[in-house]
Each structure stands twice: as C-alpha cells, then as structure tokens.
C-alpha atoms as a PDB file:
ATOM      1  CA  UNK A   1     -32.564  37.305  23.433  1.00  0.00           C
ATOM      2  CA  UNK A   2     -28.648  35.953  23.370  1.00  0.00           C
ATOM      3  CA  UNK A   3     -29.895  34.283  20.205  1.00  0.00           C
ATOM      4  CA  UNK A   4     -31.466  37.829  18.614  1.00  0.00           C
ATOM      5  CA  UNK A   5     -28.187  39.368  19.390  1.00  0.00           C
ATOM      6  CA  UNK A   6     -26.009  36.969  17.972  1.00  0.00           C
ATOM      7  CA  UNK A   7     -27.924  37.212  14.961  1.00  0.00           C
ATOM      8  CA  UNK A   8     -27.289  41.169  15.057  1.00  0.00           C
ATOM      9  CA  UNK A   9     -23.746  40.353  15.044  1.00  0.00           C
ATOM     10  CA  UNK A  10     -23.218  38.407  12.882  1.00  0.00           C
ATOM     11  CA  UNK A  11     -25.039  40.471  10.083  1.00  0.00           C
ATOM     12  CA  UNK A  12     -22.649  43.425  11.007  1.00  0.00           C
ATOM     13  CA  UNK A  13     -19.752  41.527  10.597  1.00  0.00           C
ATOM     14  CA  UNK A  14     -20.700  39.540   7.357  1.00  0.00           C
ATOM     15  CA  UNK A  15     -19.407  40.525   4.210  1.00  0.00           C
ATOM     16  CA  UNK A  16     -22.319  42.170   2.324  1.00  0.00           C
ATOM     17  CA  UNK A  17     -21.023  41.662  -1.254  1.00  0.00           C
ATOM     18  CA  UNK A  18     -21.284  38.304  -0.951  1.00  0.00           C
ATOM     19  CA  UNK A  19     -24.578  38.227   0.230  1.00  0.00           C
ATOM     20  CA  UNK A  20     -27.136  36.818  -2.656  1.00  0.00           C
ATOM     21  CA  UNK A  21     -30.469  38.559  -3.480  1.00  0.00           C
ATOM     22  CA  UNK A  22     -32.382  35.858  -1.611  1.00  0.00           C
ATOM     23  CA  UNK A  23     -29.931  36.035   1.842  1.00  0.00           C
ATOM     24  CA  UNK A  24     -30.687  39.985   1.247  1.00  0.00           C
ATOM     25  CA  UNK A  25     -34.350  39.386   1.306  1.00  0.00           C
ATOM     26  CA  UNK A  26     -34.319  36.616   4.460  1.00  0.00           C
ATOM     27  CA  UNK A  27     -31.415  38.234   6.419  1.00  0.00           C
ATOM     28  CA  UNK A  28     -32.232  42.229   5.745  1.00  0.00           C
ATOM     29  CA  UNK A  29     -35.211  42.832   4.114  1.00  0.00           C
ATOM     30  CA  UNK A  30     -37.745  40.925   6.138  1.00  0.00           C
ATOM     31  CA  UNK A  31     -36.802  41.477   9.515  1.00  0.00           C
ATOM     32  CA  UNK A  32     -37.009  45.052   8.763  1.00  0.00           C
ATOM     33  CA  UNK A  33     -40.354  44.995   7.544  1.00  0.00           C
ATOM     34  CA  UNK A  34     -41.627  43.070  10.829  1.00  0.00           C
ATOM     35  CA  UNK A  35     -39.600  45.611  13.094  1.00  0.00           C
ATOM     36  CA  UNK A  36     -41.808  47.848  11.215  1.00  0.00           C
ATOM     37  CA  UNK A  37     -44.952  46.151  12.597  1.00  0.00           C
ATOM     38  CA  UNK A  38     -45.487  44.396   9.533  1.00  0.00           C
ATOM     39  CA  UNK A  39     -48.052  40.885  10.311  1.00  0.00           C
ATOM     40  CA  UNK A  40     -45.548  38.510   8.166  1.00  0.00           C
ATOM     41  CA  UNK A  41     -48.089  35.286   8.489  1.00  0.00           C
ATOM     42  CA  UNK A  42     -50.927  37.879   6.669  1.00  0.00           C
ATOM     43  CA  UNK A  43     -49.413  40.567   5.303  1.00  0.00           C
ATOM     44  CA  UNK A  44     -46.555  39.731   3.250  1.00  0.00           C
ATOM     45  CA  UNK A  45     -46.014  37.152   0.758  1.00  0.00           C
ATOM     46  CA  UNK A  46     -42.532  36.193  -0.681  1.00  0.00           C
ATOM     47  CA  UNK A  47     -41.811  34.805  -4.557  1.00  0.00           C
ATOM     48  CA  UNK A  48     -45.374  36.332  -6.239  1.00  0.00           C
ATOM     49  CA  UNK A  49     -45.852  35.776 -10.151  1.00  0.00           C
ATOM     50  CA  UNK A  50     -47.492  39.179 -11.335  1.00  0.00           C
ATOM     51  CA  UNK A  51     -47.804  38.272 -14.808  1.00  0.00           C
ATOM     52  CA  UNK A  52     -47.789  35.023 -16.866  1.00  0.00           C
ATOM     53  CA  UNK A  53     -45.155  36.205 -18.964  1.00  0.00           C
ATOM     54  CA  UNK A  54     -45.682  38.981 -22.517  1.00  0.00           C
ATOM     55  CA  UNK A  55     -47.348  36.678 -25.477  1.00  0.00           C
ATOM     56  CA  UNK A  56     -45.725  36.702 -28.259  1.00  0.00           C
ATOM     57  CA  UNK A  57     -47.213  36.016 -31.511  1.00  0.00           C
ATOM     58  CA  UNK A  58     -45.191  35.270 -34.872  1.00  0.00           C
ATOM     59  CA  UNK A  59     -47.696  34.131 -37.711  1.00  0.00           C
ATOM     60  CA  UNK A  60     -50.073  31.781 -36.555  1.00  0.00           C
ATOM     61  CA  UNK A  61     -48.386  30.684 -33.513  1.00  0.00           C
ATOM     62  CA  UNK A  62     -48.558  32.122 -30.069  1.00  0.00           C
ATOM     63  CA  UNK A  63     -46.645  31.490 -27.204  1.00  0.00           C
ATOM     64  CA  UNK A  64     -45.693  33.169 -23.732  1.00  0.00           C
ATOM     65  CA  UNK A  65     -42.761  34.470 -22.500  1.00  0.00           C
ATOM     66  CA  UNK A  66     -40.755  34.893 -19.034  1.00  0.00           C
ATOM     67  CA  UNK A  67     -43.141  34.860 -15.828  1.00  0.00           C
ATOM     68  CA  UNK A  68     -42.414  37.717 -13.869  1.00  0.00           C
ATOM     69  CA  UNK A  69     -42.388  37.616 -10.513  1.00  0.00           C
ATOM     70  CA  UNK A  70     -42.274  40.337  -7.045  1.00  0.00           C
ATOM     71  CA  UNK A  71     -39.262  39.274  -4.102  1.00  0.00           C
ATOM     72  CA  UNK A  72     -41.901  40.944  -1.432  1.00  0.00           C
ATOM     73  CA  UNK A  73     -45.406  41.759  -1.891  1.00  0.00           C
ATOM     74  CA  UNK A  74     -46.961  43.520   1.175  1.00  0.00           C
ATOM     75  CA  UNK A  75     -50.174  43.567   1.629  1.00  0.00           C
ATOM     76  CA  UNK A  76     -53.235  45.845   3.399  1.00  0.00           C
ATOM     77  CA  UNK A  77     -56.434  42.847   3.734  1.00  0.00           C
ATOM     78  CA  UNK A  78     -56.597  39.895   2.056  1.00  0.00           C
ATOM     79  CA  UNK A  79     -56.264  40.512  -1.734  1.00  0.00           C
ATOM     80  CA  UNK A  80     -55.202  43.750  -1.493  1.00  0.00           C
ATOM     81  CA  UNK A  81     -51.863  44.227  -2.441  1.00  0.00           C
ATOM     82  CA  UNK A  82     -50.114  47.463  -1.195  1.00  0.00           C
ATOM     83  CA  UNK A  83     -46.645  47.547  -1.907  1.00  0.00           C
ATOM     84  CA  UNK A  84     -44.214  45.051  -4.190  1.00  0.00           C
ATOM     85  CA  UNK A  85     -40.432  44.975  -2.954  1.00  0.00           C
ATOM     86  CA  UNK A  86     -38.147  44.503  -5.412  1.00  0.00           C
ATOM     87  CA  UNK A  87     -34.856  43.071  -3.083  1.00  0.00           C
ATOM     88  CA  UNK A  88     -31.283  43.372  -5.559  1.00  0.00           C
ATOM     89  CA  UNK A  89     -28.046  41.832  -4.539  1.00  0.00           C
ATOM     90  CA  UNK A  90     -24.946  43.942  -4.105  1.00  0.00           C
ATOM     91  CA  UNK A  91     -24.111  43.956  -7.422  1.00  0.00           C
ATOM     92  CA  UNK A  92     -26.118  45.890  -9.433  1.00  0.00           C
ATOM     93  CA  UNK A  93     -26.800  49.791  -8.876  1.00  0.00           C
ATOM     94  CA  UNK A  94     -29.977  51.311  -7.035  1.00  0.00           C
ATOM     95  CA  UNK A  95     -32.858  50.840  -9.887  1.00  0.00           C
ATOM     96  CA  UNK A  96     -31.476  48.496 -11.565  1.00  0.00           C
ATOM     97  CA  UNK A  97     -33.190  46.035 -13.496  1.00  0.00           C
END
C-alpha cells in the first residue's frame, strides 16, 4: 500500500512534458486501464504490428514500406481485438499523427 501511494505521488509531482510516449503508456495509460477492470495478462497487448507496411511498386520492383504498429491493443477473447490505443507524448496536439 505505502508503495502504491508513493507511486501516486510521485506521478503528481513529475513533470509531464518530459514524460516520453512510452513512460505515458507504462506510468498513465496502463494503470488506468486495469483500474478499469481491464485483465492485463489476457486482455491487452502492448507494441502490436497491424500492418506489414503499404507496398510500393515502381516498374518491376516491389518492396514494402514502414510497419505500423498500435501502443495498446485491448482485447474482448482471444483474437478478438476491441479497441487500439494510440498513447502520444506531450508534445504533439490531441489527434495528432
């Protein structure tokens, strides 16, 4: 519990800016989503590729492109994905890209 608490504190007092998108994610994000009642052993699942990346094609050569890839993916059952989280650090806007 003293340990829980400290942890409280010490996210109130920390400077937020500095905070990356991945200390976001860990420190914010996630504990939220199991104070939620969120199963985080079965239902969510951290750094998932959703694509293998846009093919481009120039001539007779193909290639891919960037993997993209979800912060958070929730999920429902097993293989049923219900939500992807999209975490941002404190320096771009709301809906940013």
């Amino acid at each position: 519990m003293i340990a829980r608490l400290s942890a409280v504190y010490a996210l109130r007092t920390m400077d937020k800016k500095a905070l990356s998108e991945r200390d976001i994610c860990t420190q914010l994000v996630v504990p939220a989503i199991e104070k939620a009642g969120w199963d985080l052993s079965t239902q969510l699942r951290e750094q998932v590729y959703l694509t293998d990346g846009k093919i481009v094609v120039r001539g007779k050569l193909a290639s891919r492109g960037k993997r993209s890839f979800a912060d958070l993916v929730l999920y429902h059952k097993p293989n049923l994905p219900l939500a992807v989280i999209e975490a941002k650090d404190n320096h771009h806007a709301r809906g940013a890209r």
